[in-house]
C-alpha atoms as a PDB file:
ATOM      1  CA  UNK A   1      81.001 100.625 106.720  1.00  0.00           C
ATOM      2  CA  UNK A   2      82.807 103.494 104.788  1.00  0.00           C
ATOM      3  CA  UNK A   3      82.703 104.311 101.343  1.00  0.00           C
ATOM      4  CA  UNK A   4      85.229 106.497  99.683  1.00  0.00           C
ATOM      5  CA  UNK A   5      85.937 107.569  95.984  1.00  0.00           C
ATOM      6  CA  UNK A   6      88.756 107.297  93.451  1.00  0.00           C
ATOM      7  CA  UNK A   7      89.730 108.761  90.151  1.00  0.00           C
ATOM      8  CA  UNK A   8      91.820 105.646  88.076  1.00  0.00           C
ATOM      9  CA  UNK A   9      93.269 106.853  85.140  1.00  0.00           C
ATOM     10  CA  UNK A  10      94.020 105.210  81.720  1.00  0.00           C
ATOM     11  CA  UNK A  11      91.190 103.148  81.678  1.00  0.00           C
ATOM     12  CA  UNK A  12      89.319 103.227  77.933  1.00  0.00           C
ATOM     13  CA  UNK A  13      86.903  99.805  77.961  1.00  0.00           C
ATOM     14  CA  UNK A  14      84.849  98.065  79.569  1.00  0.00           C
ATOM     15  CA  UNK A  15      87.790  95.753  79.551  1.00  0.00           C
ATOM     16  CA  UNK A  16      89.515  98.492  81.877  1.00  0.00           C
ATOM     17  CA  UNK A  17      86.852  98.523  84.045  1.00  0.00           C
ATOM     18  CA  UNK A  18      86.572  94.651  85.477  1.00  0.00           C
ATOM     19  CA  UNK A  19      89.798  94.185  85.563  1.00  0.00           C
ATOM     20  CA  UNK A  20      90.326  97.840  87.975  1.00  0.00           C
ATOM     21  CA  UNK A  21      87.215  96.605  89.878  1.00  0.00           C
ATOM     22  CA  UNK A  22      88.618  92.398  90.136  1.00  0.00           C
ATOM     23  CA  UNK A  23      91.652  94.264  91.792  1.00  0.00           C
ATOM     24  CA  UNK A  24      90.268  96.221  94.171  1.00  0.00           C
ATOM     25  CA  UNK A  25      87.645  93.423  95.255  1.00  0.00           C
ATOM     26  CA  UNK A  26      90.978  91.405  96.764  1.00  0.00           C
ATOM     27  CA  UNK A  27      91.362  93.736  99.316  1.00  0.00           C
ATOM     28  CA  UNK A  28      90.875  92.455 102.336  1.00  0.00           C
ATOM     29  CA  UNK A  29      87.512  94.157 103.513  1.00  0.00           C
ATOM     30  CA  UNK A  30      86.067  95.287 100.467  1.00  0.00           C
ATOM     31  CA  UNK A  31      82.225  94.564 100.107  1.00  0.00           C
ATOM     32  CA  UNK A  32      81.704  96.748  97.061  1.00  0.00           C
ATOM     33  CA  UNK A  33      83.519  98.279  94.058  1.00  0.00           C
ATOM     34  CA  UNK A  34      81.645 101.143  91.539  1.00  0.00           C
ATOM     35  CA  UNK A  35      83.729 102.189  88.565  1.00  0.00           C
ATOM     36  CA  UNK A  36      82.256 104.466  86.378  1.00  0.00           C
ATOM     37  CA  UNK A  37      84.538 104.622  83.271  1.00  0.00           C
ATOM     38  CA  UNK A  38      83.626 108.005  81.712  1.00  0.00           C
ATOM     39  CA  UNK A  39      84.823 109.991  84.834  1.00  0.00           C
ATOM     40  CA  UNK A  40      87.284 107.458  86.228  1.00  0.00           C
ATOM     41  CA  UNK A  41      85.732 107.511  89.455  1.00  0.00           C
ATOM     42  CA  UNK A  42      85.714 104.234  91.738  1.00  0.00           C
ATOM     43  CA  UNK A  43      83.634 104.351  94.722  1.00  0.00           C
ATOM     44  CA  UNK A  44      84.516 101.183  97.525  1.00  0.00           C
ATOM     45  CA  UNK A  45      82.724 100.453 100.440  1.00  0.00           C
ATOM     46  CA  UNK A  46      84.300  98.620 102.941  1.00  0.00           C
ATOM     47  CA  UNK A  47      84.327  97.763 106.667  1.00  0.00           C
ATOM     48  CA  UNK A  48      87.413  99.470 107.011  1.00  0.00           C
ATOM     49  CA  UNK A  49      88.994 103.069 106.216  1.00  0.00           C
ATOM     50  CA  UNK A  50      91.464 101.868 103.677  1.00  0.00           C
ATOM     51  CA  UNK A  51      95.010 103.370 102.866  1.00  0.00           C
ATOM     52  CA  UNK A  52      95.009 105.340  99.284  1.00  0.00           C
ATOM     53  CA  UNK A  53      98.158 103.335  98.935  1.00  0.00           C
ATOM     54  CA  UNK A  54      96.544 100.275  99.112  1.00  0.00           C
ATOM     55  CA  UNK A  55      94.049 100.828  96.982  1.00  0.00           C
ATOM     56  CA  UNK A  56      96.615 102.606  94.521  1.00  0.00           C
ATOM     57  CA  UNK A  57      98.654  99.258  94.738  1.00  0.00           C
ATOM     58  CA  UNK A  58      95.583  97.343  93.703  1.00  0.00           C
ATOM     59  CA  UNK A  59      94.585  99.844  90.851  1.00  0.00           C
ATOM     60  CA  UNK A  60      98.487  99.822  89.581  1.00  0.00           C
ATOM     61  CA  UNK A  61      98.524  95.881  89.338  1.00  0.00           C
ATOM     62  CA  UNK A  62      95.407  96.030  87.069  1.00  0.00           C
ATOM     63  CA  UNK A  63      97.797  98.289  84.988  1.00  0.00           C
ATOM     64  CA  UNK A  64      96.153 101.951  85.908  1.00  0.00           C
ATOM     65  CA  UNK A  65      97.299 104.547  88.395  1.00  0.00           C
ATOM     66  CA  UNK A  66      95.450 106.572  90.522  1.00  0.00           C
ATOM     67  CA  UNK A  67      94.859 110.071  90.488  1.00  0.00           C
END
């Protein structure tokens, strides 16, 4: 397992939040997602070391950007 962190931008609600976190769940591997809106930051777990533009890809089709 390997966790990393993220900082999303733009996100302002709850709202925000799931739908970053629904997104990033779909990648393949993924056993956890953490998004703490006041800072931005996402942690992931996953059985995998995933590609920042992967998870950037994910994050930008819930309509945020990363960091």
């Amino acid at each position: 397992m390997t966790t990393a962190t993220y900082t999303v931008t733009g996100m302002t609600c709850e709202h925000c939040v799931a739908s970053v976190r629904e997104e990033i769940e779909e990648i393949s591997g993924v056993h956890s997602v953490d998004v703490t809106l006041d800072t931005g930051a996402v942690e992931v777990t996953s059985d995998r070391e995933l590609d920042t533009a992967e998870v950037g890809a994910a994050v930008a089709e819930a309509g945020y950007q990363l960091a």
